[in-house]
Protein backbone atom coordinates (compact mmCIF):
# COMPACT_ATOMS: atom_id res chain seq x y z
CA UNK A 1 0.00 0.00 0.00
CA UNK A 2 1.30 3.68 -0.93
CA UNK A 3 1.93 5.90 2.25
CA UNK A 4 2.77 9.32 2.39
CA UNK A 5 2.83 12.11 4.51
CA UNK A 6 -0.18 14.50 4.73
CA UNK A 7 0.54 18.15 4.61
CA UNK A 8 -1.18 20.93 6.39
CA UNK A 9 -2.37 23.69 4.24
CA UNK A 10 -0.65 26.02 6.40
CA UNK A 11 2.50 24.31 6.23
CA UNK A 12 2.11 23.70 2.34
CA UNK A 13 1.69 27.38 2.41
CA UNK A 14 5.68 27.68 3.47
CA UNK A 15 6.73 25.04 1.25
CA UNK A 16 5.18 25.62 -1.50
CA UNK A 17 7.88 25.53 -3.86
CA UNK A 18 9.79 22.97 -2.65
CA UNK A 19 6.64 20.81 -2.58
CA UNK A 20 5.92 21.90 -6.45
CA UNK A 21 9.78 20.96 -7.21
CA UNK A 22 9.26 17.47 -5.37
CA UNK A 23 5.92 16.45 -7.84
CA UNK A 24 7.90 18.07 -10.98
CA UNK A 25 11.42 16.89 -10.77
CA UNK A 26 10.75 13.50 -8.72
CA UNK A 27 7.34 12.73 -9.59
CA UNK A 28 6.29 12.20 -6.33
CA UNK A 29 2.48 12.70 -5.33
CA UNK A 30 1.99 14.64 -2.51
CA UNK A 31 -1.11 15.22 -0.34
CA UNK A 32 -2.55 18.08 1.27
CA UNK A 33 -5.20 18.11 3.98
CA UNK A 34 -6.62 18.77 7.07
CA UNK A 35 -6.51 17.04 10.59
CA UNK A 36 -4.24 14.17 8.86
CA UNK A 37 -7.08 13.66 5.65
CA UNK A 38 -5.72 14.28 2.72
CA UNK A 39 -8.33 16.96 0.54
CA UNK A 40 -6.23 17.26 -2.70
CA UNK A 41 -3.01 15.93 -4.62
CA UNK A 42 -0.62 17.39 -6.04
CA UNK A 43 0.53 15.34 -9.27
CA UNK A 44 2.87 15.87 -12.21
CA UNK A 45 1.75 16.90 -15.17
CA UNK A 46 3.10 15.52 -18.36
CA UNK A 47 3.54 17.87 -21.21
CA UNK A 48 1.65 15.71 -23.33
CA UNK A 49 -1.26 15.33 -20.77
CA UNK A 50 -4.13 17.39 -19.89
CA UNK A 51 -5.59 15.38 -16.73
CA UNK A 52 -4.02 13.65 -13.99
CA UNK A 53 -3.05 9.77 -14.37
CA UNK A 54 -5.39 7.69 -12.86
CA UNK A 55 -3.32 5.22 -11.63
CA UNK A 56 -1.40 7.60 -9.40
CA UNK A 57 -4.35 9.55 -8.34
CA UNK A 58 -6.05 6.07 -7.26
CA UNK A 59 -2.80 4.68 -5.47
CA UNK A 60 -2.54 7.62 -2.99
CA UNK A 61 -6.17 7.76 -2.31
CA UNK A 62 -8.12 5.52 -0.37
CA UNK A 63 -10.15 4.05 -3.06
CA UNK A 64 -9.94 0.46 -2.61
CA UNK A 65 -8.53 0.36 1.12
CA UNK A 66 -11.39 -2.12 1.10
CA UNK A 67 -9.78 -5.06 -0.50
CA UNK A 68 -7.02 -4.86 2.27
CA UNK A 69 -10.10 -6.77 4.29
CA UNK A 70 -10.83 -9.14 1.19
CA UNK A 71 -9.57 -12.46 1.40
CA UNK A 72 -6.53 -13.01 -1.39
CA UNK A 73 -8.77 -15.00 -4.16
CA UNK A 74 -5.74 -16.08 -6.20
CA UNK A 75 -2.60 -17.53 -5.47
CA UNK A 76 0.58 -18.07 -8.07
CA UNK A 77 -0.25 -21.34 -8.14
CA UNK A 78 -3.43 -20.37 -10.22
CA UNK A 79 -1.12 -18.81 -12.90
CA UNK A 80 -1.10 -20.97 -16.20
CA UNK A 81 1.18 -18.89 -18.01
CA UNK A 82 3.53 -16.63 -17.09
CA UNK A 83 3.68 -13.86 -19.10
CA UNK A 84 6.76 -11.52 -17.02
């Protein structure tokens, strides 16, 4: 699962621009929130791309922190061809 820290608004406030250098040059995401909830992301944009990848935005949210209580369906021994 993806963890990262949470930052204030306040304290995104004061780093600002090193925050914005993080997501451009390192391609981190980074979250900003309130009382530890994270409200917004802040995600690289690719010059080629007008929205946000998906994949990204869904791995730093908590969009399917449900299946952490599913039971694991599939095992490797299930695999009949390996394709990797």
């Amino acid at each position: 699962m993806v963890t990262m820290k949470i930052y204030s608004i306040t304290e995104a406030r004061k780093l600002l621009g090193e925050l914005v250098n993080r997501v451009k040059y390192s391609k981190e995401t980074i979250a900003l929130g309130k009382h530890g909830k994270a409200d917004v992301f802040l995600i690289a944009c690719h010059a080629e791309q007008d929205v946000p990848p998906l994949t990204e935005v869904n791995a730093a949210s908590d969009s399917f922190r449900f299946l952490e209580k599913e039971p694991d369906l599939y095992s490797i021994d299930d695999l009949h061809e390996r394709y990797v």
